[in-house]
Protein backbone atom coordinates (compact mmCIF):
# COMPACT_ATOMS: atom_id res chain seq x y z
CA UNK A 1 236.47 -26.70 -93.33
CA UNK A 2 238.36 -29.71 -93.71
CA UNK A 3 235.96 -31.26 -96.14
CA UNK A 4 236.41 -28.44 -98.35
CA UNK A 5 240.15 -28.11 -97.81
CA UNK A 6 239.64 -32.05 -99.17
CA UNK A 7 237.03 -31.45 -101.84
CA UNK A 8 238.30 -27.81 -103.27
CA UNK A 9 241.77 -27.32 -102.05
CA UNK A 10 243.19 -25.00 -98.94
CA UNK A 11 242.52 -21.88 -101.02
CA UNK A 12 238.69 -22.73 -100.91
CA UNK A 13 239.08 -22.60 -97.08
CA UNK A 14 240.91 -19.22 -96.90
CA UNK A 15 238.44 -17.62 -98.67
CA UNK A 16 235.56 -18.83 -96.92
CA UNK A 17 236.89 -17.60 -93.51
CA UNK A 18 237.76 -14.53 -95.66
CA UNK A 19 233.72 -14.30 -96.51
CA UNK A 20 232.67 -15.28 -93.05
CA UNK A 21 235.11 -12.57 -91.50
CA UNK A 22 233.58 -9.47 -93.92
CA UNK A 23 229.73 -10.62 -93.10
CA UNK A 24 231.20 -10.21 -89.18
CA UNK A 25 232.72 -7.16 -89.86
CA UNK A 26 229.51 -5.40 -91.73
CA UNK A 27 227.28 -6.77 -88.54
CA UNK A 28 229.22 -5.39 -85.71
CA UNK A 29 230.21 -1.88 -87.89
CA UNK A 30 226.31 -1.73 -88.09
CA UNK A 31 224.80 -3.38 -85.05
CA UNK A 32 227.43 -2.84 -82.55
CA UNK A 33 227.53 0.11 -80.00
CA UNK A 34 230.94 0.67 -77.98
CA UNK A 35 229.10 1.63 -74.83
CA UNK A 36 225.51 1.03 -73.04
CA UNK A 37 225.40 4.67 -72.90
CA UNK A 38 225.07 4.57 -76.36
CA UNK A 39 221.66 2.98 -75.90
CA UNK A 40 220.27 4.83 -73.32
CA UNK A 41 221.23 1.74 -70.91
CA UNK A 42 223.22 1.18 -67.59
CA UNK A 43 226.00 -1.35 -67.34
CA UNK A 44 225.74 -4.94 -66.03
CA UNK A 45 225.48 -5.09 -62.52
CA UNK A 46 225.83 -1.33 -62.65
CA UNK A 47 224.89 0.11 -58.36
CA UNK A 48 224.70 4.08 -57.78
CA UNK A 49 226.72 3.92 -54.70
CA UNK A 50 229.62 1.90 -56.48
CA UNK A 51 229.48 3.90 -60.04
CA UNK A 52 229.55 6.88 -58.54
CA UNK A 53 232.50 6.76 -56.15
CA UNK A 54 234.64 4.80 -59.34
CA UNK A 55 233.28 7.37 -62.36
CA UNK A 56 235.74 10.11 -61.80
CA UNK A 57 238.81 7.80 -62.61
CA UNK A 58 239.04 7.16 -66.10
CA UNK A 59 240.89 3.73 -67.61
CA UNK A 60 244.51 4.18 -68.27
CA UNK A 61 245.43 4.04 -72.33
CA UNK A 62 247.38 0.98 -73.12
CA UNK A 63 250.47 1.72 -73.34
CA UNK A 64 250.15 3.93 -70.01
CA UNK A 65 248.36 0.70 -68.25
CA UNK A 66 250.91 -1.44 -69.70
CA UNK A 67 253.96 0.56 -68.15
CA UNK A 68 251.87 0.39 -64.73
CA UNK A 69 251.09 -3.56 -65.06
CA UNK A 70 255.12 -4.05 -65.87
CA UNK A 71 255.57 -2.91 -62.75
CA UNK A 72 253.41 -5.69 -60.69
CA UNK A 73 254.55 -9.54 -59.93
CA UNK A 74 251.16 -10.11 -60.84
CA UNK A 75 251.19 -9.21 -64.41
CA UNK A 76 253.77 -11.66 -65.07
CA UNK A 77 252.28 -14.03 -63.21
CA UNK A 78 248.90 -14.04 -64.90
CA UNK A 79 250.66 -13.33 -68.48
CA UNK A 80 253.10 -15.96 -67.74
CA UNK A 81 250.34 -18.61 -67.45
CA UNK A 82 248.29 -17.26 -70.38
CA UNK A 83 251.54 -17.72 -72.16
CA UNK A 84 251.26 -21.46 -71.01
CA UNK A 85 247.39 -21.50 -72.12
CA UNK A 86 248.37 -20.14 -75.88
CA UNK A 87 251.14 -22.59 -76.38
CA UNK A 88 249.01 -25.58 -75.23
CA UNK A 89 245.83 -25.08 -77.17
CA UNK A 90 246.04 -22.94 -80.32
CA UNK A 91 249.82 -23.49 -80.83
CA UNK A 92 249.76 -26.80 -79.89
CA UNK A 93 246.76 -28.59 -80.36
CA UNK A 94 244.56 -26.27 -82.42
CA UNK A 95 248.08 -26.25 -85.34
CA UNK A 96 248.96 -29.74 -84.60
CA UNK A 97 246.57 -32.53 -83.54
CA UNK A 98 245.31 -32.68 -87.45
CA UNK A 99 249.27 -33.53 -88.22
CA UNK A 100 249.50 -36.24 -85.24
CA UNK A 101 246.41 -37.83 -86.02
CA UNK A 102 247.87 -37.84 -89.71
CA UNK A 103 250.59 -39.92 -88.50
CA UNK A 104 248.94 -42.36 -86.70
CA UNK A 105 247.03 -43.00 -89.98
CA UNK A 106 242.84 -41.50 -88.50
CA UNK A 107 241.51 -39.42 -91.45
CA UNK A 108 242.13 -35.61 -91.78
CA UNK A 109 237.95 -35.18 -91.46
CA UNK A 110 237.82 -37.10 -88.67
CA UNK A 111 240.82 -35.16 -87.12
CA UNK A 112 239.42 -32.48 -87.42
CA UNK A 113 235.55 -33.35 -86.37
CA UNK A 114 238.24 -33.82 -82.61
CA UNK A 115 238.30 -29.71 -82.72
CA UNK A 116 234.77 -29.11 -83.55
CA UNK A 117 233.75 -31.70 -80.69
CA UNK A 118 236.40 -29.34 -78.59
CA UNK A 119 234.70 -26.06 -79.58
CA UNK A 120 231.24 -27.36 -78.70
CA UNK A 121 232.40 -28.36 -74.76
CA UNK A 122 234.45 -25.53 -75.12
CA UNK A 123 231.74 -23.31 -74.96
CA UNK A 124 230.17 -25.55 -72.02
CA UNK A 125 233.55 -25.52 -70.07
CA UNK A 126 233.67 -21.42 -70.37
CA UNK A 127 230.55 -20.95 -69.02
CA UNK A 128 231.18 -23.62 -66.12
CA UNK A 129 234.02 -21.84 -65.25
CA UNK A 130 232.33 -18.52 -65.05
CA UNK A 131 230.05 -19.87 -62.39
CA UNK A 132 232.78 -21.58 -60.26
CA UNK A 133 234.97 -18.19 -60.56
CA UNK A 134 232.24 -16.65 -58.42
CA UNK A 135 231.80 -19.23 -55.64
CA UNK A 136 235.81 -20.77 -55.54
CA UNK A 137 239.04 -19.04 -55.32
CA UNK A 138 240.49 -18.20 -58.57
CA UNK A 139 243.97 -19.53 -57.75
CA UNK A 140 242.51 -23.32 -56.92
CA UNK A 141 240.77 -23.40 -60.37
CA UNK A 142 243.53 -21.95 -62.34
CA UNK A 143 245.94 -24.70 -60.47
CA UNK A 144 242.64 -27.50 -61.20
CA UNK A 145 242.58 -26.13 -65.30
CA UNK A 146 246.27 -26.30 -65.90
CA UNK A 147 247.36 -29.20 -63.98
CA UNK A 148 244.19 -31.69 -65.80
CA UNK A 149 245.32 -30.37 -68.90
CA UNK A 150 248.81 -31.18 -68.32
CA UNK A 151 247.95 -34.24 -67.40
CA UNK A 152 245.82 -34.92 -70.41
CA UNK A 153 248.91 -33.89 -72.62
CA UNK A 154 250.98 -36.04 -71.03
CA UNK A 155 248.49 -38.95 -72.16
CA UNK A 156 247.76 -37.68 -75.82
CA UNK A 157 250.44 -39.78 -77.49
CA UNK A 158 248.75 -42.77 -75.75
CA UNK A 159 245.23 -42.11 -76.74
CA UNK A 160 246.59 -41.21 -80.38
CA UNK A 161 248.04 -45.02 -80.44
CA UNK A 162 244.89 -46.00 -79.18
CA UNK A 163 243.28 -45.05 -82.09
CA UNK A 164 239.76 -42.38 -82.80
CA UNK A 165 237.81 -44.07 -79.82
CA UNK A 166 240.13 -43.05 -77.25
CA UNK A 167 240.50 -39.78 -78.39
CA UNK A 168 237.06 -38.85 -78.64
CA UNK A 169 237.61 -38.22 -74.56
CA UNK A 170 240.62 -36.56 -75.19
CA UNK A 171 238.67 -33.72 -77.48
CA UNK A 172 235.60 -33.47 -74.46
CA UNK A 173 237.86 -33.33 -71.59
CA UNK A 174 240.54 -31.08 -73.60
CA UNK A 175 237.16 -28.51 -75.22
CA UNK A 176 235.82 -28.23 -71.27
CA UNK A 177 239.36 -27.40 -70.16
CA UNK A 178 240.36 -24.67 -73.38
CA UNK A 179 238.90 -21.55 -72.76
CA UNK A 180 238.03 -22.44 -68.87
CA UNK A 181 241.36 -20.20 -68.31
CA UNK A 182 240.00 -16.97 -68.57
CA UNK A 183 237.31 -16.62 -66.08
CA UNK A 184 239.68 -16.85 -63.27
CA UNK A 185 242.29 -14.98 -64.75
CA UNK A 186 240.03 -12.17 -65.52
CA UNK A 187 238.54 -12.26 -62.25
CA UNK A 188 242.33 -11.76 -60.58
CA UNK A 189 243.33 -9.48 -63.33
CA UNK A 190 240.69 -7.26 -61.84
CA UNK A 191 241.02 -7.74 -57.78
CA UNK A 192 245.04 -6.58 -58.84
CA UNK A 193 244.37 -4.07 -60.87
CA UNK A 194 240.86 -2.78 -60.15
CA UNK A 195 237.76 -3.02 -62.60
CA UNK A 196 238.48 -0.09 -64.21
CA UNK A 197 241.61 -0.93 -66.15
CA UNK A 198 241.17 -4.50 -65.80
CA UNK A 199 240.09 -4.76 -69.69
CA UNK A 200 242.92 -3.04 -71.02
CA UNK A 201 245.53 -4.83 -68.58
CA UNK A 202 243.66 -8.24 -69.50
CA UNK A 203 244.23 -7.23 -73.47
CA UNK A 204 247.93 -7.19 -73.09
CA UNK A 205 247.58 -10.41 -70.95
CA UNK A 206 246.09 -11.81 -73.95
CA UNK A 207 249.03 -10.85 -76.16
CA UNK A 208 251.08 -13.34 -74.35
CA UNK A 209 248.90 -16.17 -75.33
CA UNK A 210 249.20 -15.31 -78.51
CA UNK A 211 252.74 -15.14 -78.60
CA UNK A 212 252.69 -18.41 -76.67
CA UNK A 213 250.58 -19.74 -79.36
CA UNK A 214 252.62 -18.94 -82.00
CA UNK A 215 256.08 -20.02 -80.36
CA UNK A 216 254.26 -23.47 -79.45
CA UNK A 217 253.24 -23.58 -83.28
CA UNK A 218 256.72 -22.62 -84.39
CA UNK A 219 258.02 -25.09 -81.95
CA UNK A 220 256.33 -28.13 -82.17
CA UNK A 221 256.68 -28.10 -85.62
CA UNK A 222 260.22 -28.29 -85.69
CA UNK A 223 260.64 -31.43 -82.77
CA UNK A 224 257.83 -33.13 -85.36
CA UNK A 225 260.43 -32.87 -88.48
CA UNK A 226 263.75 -33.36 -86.07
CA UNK A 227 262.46 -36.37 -84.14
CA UNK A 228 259.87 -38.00 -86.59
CA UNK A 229 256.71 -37.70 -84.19
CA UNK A 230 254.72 -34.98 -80.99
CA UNK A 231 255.68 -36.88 -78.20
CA UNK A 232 257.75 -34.47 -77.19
CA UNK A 233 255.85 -32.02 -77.98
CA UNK A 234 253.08 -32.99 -76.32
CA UNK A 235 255.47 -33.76 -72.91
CA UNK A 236 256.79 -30.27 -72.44
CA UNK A 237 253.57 -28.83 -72.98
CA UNK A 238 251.95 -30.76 -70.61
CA UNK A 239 255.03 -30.55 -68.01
CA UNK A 240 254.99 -26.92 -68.69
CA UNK A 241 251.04 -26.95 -67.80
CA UNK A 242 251.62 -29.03 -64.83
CA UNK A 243 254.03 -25.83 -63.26
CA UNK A 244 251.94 -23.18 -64.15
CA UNK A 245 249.26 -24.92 -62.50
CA UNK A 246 251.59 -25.35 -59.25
CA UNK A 247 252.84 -21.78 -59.65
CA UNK A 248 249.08 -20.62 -58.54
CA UNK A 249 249.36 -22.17 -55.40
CA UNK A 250 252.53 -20.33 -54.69
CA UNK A 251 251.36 -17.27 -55.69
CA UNK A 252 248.74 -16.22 -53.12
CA UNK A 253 250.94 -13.12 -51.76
CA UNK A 254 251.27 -11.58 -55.25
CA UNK A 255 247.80 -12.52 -56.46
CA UNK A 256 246.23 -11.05 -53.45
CA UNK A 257 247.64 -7.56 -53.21
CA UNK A 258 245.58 -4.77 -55.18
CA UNK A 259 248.25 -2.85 -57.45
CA UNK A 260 247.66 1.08 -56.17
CA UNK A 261 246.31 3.08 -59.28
CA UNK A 262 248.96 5.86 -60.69
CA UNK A 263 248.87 8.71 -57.99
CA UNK A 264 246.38 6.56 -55.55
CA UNK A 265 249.34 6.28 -52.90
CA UNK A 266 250.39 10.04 -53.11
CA UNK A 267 247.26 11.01 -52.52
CA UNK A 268 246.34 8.48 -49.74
CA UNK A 269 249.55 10.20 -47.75
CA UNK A 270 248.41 13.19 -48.70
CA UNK A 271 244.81 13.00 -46.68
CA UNK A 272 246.93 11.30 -43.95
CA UNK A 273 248.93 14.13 -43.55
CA UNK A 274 245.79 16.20 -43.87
């Protein structure tokens, strides 16, 4: 993309991902089913004995789950930190290492061959972190993620001085550390709030990054035209990282307790009382 933005302008760019997003829509609107029921097929993981004691409650609606999450320390907690994850990848780095690596004089190509690197170990870091969420205690590798990438922030204007070399292990260690968030947050979005609603609950979670993102955008921007340069930037992001990262290990009382589902507690006292 950056090669075209060169050769053909920005507006060759927009319309490409314009293109690329139509050919995605006509795929899923044709190939993709909303259910396995819809093919004859059982979920993932799907057990007779656990199906059939959870099929009679039915997922809240959004807004409904989203009055219920307000409710629990751990909603905040968990969209707090996805808040954190937004504004230090695509608000931060995904809007603004192109501009920094502009002002240290490295080529906007070669900028932005840094995120594609990223998005390959990206992919590589995700998956990783699906396989340690279900042997290691969620809070440890959410405290592990945020803390390293903190800590890699803290070191970007550094490595940017340092020139491409050095930041070629900036993009690897930053693209295994991006996405390796949501694993564990999913995993404790659902021991809170149960597997049922745990999508919908996780979707409004997910709002938060984006509105992190976009502050972080918003914000960085405006320390790069007050003070001249990120460094600043790039400091109370990864400061910011660094006590979300803490916050986990603080957190194992409200991260631990399952949120009862609407009604679940009335009618626990009422079969005590029974």
């Amino acid at each position: 993309m950056a090669r075209l933005a060169q050769d053909h302008g920005w507006r060759s760019v927009s319309w490409a991902v314009a293109g690329g997003a139509v050919v995605c829509f006509v795929l899923v609107f044709a190939l993709m089913r909303d259910r396995p029921a819809d093919l004859n097929l059982q979920p993932y993981g799907w057990r007779p004995s656990v199906e059939g004691a959870a099929a009679s409650r039915k997922p809240l609606a959004p807004l409904q789950a989203l009055a219920w999450a307000i409710r629990s320390p751990a909603f905040w907690i968990l969209a707090g930190s996805f808040f954190i994850c937004g504004a230090s990848t695509n608000g931060l780095i995904g809007t603004h290492l192109i501009p920094a690596c502009h002002d240290y004089g490295i080529p906007e190509v070669r900028a932005a061959g840094l995120l594609a690197v990223m998005g390959f170990f990206d992919i590589v870091g995700t998956t990783g972190s699906g396989w340690l969420t279900d042997r290691f205690s969620s809070r440890y590798l959410l405290f592990a993620y945020y803390a390293l990438r903190g800590l890699s922030l803290l070191f970007l204007p550094q490595s940017l001085a340092q020139g491409p070399d050095s930041l070629n292990w900036f993009a690897v260690f930053y693209g295994l550390d991006w996405i390796a968030t949501v694993p564990p947050t999913v995993r404790l979005t659902s021991d809170v709030f149960g597997r049922e609603n745990a999508g919908v609950i996780f979707g409004w979670i997910g709002a938060s990054h984006q509105i992190g993102a976009s502050l972080a955008a918003f914000g960085a921007g405006t320390i790069r035209t007050s003070l001249g340069d990120y460094r600043v930037a790039f400091w109370a992001a990864g400061a910011m990282c660094f006590v979300t990262g803490f916050g986990f290990l603080l957190a194992k009382r409200a991260l631990s307790n399952h949120t009862a589902f609407p009604g679940e507690a009335a009618l626990a006292l009422r079969e005590a009382a029974g």
